[in-house]
C-alpha atoms as a PDB file:
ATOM      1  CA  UNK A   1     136.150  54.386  51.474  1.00  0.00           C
ATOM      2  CA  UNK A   2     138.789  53.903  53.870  1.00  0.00           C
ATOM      3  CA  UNK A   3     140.807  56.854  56.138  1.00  0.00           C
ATOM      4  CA  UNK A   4     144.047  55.006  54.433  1.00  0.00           C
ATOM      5  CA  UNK A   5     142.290  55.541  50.453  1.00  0.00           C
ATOM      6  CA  UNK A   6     141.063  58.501  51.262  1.00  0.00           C
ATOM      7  CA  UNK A   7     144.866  59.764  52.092  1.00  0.00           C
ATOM      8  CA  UNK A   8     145.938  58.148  49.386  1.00  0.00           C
ATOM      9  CA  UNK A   9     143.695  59.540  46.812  1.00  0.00           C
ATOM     10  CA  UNK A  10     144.203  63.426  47.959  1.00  0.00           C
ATOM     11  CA  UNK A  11     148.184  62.929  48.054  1.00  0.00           C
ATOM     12  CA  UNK A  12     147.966  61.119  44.232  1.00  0.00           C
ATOM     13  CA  UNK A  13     145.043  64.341  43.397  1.00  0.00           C
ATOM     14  CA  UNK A  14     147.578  66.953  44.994  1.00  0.00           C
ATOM     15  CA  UNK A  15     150.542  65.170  43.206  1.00  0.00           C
ATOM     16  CA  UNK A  16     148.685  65.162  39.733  1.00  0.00           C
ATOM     17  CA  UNK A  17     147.915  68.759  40.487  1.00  0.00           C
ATOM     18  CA  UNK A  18     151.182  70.183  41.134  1.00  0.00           C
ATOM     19  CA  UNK A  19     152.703  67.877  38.119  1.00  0.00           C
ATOM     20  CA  UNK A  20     150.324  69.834  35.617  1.00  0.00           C
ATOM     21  CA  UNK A  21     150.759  73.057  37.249  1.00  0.00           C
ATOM     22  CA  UNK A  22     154.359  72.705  36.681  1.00  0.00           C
ATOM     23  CA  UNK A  23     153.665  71.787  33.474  1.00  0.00           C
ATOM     24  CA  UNK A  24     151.865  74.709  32.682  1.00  0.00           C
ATOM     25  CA  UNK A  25     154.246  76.870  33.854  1.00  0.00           C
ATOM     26  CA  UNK A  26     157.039  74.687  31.446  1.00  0.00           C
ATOM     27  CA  UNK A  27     154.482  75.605  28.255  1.00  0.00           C
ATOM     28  CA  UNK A  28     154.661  79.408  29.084  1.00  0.00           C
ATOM     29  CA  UNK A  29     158.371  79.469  29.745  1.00  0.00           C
ATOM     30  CA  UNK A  30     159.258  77.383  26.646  1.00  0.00           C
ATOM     31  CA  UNK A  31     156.579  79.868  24.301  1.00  0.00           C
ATOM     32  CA  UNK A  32     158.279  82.886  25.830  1.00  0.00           C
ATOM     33  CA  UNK A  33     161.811  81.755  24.982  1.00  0.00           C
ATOM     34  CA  UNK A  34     160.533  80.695  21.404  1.00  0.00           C
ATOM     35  CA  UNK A  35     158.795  83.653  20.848  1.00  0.00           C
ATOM     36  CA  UNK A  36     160.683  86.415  22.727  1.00  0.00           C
ATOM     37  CA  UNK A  37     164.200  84.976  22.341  1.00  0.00           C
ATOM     38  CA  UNK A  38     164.663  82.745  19.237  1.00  0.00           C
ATOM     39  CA  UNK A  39     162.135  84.525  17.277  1.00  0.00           C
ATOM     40  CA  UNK A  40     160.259  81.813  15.803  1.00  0.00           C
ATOM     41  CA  UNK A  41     156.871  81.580  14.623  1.00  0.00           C
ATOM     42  CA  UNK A  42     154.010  81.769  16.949  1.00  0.00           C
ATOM     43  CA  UNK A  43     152.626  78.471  15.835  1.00  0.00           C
ATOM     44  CA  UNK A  44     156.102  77.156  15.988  1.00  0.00           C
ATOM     45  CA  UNK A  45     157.011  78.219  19.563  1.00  0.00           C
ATOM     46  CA  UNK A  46     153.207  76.818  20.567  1.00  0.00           C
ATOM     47  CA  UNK A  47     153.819  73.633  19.220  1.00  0.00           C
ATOM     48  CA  UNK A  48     157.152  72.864  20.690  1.00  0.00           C
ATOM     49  CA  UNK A  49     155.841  74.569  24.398  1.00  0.00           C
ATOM     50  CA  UNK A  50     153.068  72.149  24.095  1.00  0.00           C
ATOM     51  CA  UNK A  51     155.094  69.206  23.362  1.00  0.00           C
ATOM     52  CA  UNK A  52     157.699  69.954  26.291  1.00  0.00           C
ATOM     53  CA  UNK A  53     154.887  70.773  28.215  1.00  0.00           C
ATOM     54  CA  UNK A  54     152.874  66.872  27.553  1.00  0.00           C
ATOM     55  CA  UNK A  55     155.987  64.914  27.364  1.00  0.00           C
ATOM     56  CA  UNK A  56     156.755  66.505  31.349  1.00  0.00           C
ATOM     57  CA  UNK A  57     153.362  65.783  32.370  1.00  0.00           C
ATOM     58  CA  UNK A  58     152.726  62.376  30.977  1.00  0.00           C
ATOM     59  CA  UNK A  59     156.183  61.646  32.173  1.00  0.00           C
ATOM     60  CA  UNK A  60     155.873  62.657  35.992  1.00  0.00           C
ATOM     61  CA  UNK A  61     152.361  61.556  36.071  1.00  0.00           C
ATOM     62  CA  UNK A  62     152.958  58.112  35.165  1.00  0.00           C
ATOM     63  CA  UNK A  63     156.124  57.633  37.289  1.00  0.00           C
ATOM     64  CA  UNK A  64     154.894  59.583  40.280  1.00  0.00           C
ATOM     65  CA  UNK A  65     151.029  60.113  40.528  1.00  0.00           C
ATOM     66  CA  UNK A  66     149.945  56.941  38.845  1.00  0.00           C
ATOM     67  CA  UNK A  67     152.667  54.226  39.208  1.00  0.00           C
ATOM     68  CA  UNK A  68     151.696  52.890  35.891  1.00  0.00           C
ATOM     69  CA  UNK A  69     152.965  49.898  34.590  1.00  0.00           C
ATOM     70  CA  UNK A  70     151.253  49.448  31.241  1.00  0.00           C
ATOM     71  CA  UNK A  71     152.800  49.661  28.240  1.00  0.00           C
ATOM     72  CA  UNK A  72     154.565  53.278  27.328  1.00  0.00           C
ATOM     73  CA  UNK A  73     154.035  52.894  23.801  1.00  0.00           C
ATOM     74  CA  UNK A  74     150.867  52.400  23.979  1.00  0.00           C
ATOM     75  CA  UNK A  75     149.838  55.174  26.158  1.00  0.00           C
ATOM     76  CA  UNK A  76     152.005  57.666  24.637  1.00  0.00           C
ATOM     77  CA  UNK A  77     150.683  56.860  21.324  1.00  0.00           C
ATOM     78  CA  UNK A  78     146.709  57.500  22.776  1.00  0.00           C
ATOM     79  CA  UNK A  79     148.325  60.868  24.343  1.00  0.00           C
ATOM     80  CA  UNK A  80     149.821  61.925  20.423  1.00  0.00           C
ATOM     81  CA  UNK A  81     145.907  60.829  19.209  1.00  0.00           C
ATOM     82  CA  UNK A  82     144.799  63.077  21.298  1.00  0.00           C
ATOM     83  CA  UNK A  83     147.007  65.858  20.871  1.00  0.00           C
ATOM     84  CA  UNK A  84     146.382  65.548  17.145  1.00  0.00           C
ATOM     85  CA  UNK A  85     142.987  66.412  17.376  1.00  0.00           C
ATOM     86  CA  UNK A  86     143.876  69.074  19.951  1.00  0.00           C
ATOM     87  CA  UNK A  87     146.573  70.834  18.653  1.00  0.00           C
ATOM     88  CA  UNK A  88     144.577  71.964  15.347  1.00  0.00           C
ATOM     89  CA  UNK A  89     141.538  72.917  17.205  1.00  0.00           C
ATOM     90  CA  UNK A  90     143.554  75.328  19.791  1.00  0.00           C
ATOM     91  CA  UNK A  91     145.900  76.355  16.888  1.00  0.00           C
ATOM     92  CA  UNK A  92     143.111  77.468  14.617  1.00  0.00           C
ATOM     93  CA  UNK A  93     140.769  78.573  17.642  1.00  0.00           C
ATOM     94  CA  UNK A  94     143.750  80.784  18.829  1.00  0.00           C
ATOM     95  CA  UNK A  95     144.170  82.522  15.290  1.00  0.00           C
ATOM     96  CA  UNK A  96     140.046  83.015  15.017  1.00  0.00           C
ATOM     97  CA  UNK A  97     139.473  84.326  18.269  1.00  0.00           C
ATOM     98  CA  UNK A  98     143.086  87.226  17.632  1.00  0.00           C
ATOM     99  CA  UNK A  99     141.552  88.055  14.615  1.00  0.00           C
ATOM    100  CA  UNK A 100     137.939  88.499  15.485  1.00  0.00           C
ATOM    101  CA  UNK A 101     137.320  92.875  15.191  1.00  0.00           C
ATOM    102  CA  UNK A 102     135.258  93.789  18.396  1.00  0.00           C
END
């Protein structure tokens, strides 16, 4: 590989870094102002967080990182596939794992 791909590849790995960083830190602002300042639900606040938190990433990613040209719908709709599996699984792993007794 190339000095010029090399480059390339660790600005596009720092890039995709940074973009899901930030979106971390978008989940855990969103669930605090869900939870600490509307009041809702703590499966409520998750779920929105974690759709702010996708739709940033997906979104910055592709335009920035990636460059992608392929068809949105399409990859969004393999993201939501994903998350559908995903969400449950955290959602009830979250609730098992708070109410586990030590």
């Amino acid at each position: 590989m190339g000095t010029v791909n090399r480059r390339t590849e660790l600005l596009r790995s720092l890039k995709f870094t940074l973009f899901s960083a930030s979106a971390g830190l978008i989940q855990i602002g969103a669930f605090a102002l869900c939870n600490d300042v509307i009041r809702l639900p703590a499966w409520l606040g998750y779920l929105i967080a974690l759709v702010l938190s996708v739709l940033w990433n997906f979104t910055l990613n592709r335009r920035y990182t990636f460059r992608s040209a392929a068809s949105v719908p399409r990859a969004m709709a393999l993201v939501a596939l994903f998350y559908l599996v995903f969400t449950p699984c955290t959602t009830w792993l979250e609730h098992w794992l708070t109410d586990v007794q030590l």
